[in-house]
PDB file of N, CA and C in Angstrom:
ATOM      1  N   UNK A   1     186.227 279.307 145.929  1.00  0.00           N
ATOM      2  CA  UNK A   1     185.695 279.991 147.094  1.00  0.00           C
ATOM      3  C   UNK A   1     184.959 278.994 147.982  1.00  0.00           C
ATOM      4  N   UNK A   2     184.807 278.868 149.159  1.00  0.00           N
ATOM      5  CA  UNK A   2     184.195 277.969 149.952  1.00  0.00           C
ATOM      6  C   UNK A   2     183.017 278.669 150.671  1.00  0.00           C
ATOM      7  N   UNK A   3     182.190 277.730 150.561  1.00  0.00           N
ATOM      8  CA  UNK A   3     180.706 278.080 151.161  1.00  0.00           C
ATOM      9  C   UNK A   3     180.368 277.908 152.546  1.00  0.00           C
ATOM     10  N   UNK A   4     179.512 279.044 153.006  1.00  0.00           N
ATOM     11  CA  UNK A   4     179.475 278.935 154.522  1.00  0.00           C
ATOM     12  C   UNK A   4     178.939 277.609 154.435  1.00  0.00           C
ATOM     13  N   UNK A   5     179.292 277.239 155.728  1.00  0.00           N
ATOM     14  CA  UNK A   5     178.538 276.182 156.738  1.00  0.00           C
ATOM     15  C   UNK A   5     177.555 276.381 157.870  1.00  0.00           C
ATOM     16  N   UNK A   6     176.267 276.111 157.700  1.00  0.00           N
ATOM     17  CA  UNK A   6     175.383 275.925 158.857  1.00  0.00           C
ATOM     18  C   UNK A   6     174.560 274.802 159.113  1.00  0.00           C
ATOM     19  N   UNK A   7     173.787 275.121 160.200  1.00  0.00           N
ATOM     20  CA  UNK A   7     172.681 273.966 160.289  1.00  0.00           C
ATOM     21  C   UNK A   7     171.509 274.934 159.942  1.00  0.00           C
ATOM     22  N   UNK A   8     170.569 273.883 159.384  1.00  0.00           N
ATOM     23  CA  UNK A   8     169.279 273.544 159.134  1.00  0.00           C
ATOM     24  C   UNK A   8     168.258 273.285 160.194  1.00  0.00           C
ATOM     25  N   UNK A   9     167.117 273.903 161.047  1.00  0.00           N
ATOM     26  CA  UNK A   9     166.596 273.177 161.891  1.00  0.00           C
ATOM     27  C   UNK A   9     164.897 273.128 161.010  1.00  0.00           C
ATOM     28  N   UNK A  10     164.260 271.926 161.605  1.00  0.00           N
ATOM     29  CA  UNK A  10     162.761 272.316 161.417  1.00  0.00           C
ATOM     30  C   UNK A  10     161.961 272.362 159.696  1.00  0.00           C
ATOM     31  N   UNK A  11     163.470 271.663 159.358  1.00  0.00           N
ATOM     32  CA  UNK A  11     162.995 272.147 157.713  1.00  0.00           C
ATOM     33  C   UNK A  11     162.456 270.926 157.093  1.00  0.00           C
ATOM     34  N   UNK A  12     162.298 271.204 155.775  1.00  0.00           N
ATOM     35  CA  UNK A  12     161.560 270.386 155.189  1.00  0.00           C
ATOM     36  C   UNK A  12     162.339 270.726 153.471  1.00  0.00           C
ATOM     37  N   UNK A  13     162.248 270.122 152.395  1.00  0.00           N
ATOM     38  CA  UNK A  13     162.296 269.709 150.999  1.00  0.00           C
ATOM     39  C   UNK A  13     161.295 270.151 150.207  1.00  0.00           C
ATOM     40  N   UNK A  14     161.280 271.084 149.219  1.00  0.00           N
ATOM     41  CA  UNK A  14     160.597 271.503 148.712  1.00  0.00           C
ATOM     42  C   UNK A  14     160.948 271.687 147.169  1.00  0.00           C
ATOM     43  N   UNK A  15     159.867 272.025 146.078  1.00  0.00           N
ATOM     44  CA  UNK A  15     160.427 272.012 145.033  1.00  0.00           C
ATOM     45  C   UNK A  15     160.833 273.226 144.427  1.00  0.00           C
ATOM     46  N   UNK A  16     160.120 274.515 145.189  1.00  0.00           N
ATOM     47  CA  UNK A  16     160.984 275.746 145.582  1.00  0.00           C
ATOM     48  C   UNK A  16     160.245 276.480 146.275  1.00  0.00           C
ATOM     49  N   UNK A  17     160.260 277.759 146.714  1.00  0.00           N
ATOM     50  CA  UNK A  17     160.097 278.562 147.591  1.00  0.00           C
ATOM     51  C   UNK A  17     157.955 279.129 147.393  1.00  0.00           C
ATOM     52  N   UNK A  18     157.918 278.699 145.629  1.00  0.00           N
ATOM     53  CA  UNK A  18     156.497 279.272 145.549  1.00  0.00           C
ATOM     54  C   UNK A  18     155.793 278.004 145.696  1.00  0.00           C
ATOM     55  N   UNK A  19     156.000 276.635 145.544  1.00  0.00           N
ATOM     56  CA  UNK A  19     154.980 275.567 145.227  1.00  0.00           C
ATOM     57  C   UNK A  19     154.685 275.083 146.863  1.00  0.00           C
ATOM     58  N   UNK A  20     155.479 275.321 147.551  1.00  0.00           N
ATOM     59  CA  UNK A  20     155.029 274.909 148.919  1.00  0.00           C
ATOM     60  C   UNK A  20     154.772 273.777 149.182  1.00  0.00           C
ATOM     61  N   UNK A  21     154.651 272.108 148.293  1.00  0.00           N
ATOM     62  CA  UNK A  21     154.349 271.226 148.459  1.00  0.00           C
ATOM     63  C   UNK A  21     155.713 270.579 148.486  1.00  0.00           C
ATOM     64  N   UNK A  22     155.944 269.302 149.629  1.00  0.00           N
ATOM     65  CA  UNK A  22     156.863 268.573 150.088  1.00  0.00           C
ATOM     66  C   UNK A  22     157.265 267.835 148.823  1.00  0.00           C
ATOM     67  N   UNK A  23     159.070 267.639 148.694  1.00  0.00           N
ATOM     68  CA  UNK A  23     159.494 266.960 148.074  1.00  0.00           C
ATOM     69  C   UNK A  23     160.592 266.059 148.566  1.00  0.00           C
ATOM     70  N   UNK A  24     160.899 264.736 147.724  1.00  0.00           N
ATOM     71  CA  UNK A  24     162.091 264.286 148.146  1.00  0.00           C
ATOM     72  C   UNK A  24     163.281 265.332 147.851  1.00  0.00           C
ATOM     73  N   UNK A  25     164.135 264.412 148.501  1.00  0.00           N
ATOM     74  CA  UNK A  25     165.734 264.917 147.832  1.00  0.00           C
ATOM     75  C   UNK A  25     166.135 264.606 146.614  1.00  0.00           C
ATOM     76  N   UNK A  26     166.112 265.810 145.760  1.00  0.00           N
ATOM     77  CA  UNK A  26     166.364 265.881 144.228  1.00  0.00           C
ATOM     78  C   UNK A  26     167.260 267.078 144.175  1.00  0.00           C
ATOM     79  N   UNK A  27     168.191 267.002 143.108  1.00  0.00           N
ATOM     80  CA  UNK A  27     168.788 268.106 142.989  1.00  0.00           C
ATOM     81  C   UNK A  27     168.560 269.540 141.987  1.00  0.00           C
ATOM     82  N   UNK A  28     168.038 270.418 142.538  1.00  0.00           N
ATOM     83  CA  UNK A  28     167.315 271.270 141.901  1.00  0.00           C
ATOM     84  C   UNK A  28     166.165 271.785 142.935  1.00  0.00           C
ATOM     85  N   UNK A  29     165.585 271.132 143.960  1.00  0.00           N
ATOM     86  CA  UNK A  29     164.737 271.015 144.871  1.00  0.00           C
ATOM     87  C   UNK A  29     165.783 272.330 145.675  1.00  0.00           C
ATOM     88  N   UNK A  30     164.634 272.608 147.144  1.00  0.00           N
ATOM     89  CA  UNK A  30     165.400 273.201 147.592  1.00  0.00           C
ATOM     90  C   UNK A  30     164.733 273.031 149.316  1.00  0.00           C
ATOM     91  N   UNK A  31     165.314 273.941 150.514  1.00  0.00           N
ATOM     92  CA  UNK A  31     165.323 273.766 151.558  1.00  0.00           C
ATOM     93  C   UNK A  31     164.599 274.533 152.176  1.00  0.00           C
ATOM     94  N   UNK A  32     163.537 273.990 153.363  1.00  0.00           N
ATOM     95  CA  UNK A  32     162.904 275.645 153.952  1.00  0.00           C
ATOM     96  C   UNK A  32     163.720 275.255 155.340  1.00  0.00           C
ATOM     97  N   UNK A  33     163.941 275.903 156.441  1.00  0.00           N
ATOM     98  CA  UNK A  33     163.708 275.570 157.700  1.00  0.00           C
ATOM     99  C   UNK A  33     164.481 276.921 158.563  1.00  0.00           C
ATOM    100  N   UNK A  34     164.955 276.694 159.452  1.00  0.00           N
ATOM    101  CA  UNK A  34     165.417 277.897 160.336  1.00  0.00           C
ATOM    102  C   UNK A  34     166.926 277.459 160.257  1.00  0.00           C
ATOM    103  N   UNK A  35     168.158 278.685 159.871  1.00  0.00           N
ATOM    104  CA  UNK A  35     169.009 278.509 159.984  1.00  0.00           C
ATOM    105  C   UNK A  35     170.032 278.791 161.052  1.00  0.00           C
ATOM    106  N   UNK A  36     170.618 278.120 161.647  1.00  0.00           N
ATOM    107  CA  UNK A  36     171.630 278.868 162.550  1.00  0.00           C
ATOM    108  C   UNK A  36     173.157 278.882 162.478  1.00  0.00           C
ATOM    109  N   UNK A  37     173.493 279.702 162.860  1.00  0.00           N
ATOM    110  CA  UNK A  37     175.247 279.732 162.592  1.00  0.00           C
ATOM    111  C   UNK A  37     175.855 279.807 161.243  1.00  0.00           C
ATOM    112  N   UNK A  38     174.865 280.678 160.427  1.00  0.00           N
ATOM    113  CA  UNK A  38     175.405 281.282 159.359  1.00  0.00           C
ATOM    114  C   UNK A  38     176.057 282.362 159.128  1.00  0.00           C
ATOM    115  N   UNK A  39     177.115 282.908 159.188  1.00  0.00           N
ATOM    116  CA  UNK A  39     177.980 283.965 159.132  1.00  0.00           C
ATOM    117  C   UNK A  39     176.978 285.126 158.199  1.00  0.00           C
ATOM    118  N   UNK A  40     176.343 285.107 157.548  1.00  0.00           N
ATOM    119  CA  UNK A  40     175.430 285.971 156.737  1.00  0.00           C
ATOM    120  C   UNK A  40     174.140 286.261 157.038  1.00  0.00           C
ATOM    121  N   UNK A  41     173.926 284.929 157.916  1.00  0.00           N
ATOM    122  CA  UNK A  41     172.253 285.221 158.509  1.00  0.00           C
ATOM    123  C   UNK A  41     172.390 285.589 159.743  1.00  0.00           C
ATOM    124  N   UNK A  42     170.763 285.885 160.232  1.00  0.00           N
ATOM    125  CA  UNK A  42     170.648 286.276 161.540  1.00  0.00           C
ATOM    126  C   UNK A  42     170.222 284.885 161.737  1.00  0.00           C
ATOM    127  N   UNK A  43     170.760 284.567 163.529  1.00  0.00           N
ATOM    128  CA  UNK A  43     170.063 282.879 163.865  1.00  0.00           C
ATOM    129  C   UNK A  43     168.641 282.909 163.753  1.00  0.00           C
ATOM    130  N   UNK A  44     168.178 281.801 163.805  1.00  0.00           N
ATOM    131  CA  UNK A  44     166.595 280.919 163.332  1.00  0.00           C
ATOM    132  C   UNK A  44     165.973 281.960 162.314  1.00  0.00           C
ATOM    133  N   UNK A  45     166.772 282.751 161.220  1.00  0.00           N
ATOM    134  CA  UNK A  45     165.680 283.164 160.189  1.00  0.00           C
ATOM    135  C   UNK A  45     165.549 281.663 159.939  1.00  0.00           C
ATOM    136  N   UNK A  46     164.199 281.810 159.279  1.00  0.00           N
ATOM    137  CA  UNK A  46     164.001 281.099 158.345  1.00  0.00           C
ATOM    138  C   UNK A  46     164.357 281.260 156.819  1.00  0.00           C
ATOM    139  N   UNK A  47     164.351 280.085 156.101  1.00  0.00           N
ATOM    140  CA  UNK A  47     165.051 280.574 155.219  1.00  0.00           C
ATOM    141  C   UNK A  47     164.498 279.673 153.845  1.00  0.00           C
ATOM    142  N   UNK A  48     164.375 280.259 152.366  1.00  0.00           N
ATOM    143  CA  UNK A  48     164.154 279.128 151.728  1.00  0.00           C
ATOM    144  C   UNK A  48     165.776 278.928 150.833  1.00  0.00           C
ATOM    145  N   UNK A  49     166.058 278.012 150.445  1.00  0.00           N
ATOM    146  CA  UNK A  49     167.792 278.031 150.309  1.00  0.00           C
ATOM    147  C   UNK A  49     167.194 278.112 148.463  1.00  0.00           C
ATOM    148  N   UNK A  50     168.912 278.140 147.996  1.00  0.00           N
ATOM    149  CA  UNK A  50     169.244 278.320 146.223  1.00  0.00           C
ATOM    150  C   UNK A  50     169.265 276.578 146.308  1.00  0.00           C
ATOM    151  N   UNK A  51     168.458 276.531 144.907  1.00  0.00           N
ATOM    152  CA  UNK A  51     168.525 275.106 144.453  1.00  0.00           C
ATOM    153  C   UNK A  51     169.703 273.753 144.981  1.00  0.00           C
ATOM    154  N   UNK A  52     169.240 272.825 145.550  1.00  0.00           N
ATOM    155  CA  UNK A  52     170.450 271.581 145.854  1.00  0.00           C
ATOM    156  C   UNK A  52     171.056 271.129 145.204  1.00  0.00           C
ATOM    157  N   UNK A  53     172.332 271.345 145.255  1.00  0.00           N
ATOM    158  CA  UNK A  53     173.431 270.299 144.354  1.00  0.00           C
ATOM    159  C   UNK A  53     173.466 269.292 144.624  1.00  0.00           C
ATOM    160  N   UNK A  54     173.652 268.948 145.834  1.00  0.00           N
ATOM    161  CA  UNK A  54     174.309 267.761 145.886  1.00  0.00           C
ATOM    162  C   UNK A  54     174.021 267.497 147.740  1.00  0.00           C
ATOM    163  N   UNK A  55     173.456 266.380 148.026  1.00  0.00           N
ATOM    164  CA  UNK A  55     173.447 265.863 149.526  1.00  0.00           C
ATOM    165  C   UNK A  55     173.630 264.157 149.885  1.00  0.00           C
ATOM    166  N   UNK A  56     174.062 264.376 150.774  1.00  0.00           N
ATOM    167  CA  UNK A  56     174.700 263.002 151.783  1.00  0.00           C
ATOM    168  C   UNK A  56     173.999 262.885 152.882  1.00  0.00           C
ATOM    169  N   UNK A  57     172.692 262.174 152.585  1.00  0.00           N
ATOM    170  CA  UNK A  57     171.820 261.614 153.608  1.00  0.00           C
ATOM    171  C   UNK A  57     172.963 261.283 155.253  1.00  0.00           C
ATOM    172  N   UNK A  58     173.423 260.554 154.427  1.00  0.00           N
ATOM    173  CA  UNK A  58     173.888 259.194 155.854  1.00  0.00           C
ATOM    174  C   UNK A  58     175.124 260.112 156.439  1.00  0.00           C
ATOM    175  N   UNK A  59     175.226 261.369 156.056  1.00  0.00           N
ATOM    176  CA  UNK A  59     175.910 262.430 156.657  1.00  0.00           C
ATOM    177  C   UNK A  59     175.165 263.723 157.459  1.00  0.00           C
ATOM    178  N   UNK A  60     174.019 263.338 156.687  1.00  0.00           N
ATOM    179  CA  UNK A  60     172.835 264.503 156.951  1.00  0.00           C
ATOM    180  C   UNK A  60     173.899 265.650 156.556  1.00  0.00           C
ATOM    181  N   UNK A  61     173.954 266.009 155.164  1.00  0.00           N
ATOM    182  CA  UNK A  61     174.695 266.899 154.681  1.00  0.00           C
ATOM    183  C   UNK A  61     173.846 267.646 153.617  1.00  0.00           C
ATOM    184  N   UNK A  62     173.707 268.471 153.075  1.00  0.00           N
ATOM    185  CA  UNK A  62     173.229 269.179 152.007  1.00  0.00           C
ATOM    186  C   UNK A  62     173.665 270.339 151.518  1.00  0.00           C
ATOM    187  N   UNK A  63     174.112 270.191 150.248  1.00  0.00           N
ATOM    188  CA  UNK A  63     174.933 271.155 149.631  1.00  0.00           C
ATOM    189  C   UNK A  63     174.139 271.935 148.680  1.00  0.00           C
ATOM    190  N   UNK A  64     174.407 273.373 148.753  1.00  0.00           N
ATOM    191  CA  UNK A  64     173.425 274.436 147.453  1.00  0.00           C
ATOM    192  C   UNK A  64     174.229 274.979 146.740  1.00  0.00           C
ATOM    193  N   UNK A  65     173.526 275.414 145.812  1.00  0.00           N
ATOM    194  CA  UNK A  65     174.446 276.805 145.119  1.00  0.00           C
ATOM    195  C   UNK A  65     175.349 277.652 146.103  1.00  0.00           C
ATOM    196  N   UNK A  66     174.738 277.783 146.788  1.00  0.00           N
ATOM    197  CA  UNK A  66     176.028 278.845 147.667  1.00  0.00           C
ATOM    198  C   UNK A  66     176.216 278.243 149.384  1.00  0.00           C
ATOM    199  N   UNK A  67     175.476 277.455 149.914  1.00  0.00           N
ATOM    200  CA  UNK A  67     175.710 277.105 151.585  1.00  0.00           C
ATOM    201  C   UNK A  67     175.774 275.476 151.071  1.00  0.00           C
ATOM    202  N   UNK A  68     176.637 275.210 152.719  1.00  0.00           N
ATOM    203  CA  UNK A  68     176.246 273.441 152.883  1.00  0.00           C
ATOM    204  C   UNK A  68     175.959 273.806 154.374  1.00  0.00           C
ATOM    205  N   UNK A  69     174.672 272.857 154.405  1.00  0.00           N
ATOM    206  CA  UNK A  69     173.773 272.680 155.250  1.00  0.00           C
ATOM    207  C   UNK A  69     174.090 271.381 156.210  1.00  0.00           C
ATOM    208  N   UNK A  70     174.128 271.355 157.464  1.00  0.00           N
ATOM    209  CA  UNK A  70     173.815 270.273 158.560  1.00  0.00           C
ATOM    210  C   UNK A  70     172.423 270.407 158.965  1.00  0.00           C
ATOM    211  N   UNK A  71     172.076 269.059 158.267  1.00  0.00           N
ATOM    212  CA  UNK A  71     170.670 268.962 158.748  1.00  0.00           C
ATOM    213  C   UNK A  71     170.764 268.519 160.054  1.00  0.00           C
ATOM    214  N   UNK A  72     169.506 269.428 160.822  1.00  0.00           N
ATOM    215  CA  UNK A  72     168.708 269.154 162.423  1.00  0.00           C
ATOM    216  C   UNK A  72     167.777 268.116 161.953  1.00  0.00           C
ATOM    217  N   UNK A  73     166.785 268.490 162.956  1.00  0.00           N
ATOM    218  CA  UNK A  73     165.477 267.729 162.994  1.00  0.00           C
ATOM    219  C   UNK A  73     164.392 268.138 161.339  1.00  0.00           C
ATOM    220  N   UNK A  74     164.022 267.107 160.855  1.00  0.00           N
ATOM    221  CA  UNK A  74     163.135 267.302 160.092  1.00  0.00           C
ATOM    222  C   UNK A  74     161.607 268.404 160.408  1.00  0.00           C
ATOM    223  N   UNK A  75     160.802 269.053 159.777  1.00  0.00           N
ATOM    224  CA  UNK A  75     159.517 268.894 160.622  1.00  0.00           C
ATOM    225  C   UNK A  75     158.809 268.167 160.653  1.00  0.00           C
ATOM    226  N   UNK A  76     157.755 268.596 161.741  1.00  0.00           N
ATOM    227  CA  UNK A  76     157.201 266.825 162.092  1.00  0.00           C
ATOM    228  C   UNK A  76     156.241 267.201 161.019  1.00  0.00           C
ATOM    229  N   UNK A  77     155.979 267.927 159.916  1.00  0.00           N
ATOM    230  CA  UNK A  77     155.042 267.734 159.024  1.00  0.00           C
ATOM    231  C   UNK A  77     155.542 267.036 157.839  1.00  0.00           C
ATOM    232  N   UNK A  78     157.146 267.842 157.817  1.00  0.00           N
ATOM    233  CA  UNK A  78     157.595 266.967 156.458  1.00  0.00           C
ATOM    234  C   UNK A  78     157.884 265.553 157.098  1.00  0.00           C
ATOM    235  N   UNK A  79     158.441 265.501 158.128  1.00  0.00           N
ATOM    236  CA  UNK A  79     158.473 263.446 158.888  1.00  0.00           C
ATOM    237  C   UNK A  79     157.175 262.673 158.348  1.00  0.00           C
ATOM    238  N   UNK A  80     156.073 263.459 158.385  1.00  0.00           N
ATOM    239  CA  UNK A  80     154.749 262.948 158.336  1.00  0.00           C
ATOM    240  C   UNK A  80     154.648 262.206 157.235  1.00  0.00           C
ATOM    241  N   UNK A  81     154.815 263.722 156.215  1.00  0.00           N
ATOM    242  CA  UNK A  81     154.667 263.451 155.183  1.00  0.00           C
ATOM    243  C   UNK A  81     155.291 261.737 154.418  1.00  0.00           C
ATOM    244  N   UNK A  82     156.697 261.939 154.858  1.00  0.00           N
ATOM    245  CA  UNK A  82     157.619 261.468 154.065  1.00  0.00           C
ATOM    246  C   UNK A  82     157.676 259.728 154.570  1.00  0.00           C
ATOM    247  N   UNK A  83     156.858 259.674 156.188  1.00  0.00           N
ATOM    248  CA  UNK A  83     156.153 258.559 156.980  1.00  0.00           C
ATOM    249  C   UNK A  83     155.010 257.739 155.125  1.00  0.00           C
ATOM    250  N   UNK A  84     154.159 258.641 155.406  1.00  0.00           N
ATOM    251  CA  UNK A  84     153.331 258.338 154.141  1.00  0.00           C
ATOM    252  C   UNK A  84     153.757 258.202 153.067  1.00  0.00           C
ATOM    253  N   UNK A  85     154.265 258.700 152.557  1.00  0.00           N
ATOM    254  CA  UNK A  85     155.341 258.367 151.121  1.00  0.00           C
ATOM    255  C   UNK A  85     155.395 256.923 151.115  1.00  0.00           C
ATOM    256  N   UNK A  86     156.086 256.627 152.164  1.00  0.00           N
ATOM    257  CA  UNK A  86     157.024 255.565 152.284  1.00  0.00           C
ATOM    258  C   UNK A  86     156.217 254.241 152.623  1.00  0.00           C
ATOM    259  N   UNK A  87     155.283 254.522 153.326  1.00  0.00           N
ATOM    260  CA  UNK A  87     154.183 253.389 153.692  1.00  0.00           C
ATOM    261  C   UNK A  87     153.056 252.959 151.999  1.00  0.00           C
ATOM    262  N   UNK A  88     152.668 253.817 151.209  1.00  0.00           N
ATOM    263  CA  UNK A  88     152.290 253.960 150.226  1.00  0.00           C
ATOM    264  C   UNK A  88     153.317 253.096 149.250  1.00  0.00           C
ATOM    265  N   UNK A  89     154.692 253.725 148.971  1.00  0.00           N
ATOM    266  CA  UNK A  89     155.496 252.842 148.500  1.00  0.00           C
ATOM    267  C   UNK A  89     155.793 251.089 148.567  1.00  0.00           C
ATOM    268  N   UNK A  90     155.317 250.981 149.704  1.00  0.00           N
ATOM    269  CA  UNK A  90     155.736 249.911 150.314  1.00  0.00           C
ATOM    270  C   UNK A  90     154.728 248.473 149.795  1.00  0.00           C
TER     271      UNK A  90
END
């Protein structure tokens, strides 16, 4: 069976829908942001998605249990965040 396709806007990585705190891309993690052009949703719900299988950064792709996602724009909180991550790492 093939899974709808939409985009992602505004979202962010999370480790699910109750912990609310930013995560990388892991699989099992999951997605918040506003969806559009989902045959099942209404446009810009927001949405928290079913656990990630599988994603392709350098495609900006993200695949779930049941949708694959085109990622939009990050939010500028998770950008922030993930700004800091990365400077910390460094």
């Amino acid at each position: 069976m093939r899974k709808p396709v939409a985009t992602i806007e505004n979202w962010a990585v999370l480790r699910s829908a109750i912990s609310q705190s930013f995560e990388e891309f892991h699989p099992g993690n999951c997605l918040t942001g506003y969806v559009l052009g989902h045959a099942n949703l209404p446009t810009t719900t927001i949405v928290y998605t079913s656990p990630i299988v599988s994603f392709d950064l350098s495609h900006g792709v993200v695949e779930t249990r049941n949708t694959l996602y085109r990622l939009g724009e990050a939010s500028d909180e998770y950008k922030s965040w993930d700004r800091r991550r990365k400077e910390v790492a460094a």
